[in-house]
Protein backbone atom coordinates (compact mmCIF):
# COMPACT_ATOMS: atom_id res chain seq x y z
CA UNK A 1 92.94 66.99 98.22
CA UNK A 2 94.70 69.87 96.71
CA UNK A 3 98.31 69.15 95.17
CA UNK A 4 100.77 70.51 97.03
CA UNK A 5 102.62 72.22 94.04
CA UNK A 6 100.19 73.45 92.45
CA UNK A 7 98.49 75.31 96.02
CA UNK A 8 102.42 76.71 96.46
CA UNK A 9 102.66 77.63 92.39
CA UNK A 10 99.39 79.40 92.90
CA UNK A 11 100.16 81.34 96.11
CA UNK A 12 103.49 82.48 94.42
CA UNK A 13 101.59 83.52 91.08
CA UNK A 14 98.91 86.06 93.56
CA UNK A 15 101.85 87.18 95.70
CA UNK A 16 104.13 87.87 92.59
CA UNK A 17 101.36 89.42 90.65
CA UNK A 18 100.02 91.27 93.80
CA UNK A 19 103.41 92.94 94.14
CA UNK A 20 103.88 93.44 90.48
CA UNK A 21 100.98 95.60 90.50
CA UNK A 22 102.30 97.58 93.23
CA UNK A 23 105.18 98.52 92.04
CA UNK A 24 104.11 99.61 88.72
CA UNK A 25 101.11 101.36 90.11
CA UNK A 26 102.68 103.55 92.58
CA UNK A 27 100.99 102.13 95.62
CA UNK A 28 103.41 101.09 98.84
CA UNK A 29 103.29 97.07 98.32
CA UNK A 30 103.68 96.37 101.74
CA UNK A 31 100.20 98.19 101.74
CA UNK A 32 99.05 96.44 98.83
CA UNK A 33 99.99 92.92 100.35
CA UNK A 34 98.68 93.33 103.47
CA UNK A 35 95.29 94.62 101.93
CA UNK A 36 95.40 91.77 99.56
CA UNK A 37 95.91 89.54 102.53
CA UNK A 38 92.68 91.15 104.25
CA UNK A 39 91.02 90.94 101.34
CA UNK A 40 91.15 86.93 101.38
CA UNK A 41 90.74 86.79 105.01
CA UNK A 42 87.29 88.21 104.84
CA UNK A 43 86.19 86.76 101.69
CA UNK A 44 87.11 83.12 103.28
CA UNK A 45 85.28 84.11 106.34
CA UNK A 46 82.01 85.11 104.04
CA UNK A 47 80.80 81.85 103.39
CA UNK A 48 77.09 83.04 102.84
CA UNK A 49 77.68 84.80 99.58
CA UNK A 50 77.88 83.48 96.35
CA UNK A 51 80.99 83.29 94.10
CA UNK A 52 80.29 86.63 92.23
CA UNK A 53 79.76 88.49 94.96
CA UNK A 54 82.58 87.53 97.38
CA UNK A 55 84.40 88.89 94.11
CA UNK A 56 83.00 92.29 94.30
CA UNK A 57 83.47 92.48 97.63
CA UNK A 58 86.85 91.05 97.31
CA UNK A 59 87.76 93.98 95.32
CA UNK A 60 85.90 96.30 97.47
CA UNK A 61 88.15 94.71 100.57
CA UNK A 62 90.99 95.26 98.73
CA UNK A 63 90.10 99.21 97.66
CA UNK A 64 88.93 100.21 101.45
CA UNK A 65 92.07 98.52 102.93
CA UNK A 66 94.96 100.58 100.41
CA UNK A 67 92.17 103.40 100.93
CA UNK A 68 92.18 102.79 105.18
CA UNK A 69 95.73 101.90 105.55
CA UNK A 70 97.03 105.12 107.36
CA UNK A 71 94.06 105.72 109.12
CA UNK A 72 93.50 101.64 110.74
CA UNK A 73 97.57 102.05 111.50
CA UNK A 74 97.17 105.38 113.24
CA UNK A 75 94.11 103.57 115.49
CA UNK A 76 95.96 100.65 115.59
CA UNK A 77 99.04 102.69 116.87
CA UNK A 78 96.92 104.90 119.70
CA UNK A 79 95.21 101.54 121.36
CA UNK A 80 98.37 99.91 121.69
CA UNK A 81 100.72 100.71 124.74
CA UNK A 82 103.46 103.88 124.15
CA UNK A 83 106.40 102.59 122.43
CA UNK A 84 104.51 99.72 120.21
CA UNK A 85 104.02 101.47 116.73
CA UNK A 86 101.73 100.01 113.31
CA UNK A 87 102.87 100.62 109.85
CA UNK A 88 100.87 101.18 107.01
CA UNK A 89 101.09 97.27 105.95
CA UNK A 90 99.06 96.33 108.99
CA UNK A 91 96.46 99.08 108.79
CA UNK A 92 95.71 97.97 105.34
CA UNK A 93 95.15 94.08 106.42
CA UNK A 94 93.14 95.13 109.38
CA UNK A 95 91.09 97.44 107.74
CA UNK A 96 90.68 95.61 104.77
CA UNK A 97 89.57 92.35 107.03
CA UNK A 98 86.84 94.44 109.01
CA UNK A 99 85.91 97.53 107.22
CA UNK A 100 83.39 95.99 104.75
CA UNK A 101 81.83 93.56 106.68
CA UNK A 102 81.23 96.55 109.18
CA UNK A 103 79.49 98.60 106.58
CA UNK A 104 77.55 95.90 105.25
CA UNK A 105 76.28 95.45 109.38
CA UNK A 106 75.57 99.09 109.46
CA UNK A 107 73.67 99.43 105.92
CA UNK A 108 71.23 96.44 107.21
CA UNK A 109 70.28 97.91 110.22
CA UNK A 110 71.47 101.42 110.69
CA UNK A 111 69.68 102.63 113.63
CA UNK A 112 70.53 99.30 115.39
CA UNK A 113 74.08 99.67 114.59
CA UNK A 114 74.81 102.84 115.88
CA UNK A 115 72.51 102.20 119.23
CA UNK A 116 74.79 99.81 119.95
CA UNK A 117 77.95 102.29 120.38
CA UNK A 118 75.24 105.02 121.98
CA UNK A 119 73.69 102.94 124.97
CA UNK A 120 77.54 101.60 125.52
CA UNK A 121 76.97 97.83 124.65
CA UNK A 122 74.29 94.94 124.31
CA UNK A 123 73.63 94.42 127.53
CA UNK A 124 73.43 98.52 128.64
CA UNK A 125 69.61 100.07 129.75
């Protein structure tokens, strides 16, 4: 079992050092937080990689999701009812949850992939 202190000393260390980062590179840290955030979301949910490569696509979570952020908030914002509006922070953890694992599903099996969205679902003929 993980030691408490240590787990909390650890989160604090990423979250300080993620923020850090963002204010000394320019990038919005709510952006960079909530991309960060993404970022572990999908690597914990990738359990059939191995340790290198849940890095790279760590990193490559992280990228797409400060990359997506305005673009997943502006979706985000026109599928939700009038009134109910998504900031950048929350573009950036949804994209940065979803984006790579739905490349990765179209680069396996392209034609598949985009039959799906042409036919309108699974079970369309």
């Amino acid at each position: 079992m993980a030691e408490p202190v240590g787990t909390t000393g650890a989160a604090t260390t990423a979250v300080t050092g993620v923020t850090v980062v963002g204010l000394l590179s320019g990038v919005d840290s709510g952006v960079l937080i909530g991309a960060f955030a993404g970022a572990v979301i999908f690597v914990m949910s990738a359990s059939e990689f191995s340790w290198l490569k849940k890095m790279a696509l760590f990193v490559a979570s992280l990228l797409v999701g400060i990359l997506a952020a305005p673009f997943a908030a502006d979706i985000i914002t026109w599928a939700t009812p009038v009134g109910i509006e998504a900031h950048e922070p929350v573009g950036a953890l949804v994209a940065s949850a979803i984006v790579v694992r739905l490349l990765m599903s179209a680069s396996q099996n392209p034609t598949g992939f985009f039959d799906r969205f042409r036919q309108g679902g699974s079970n369309a003929k």
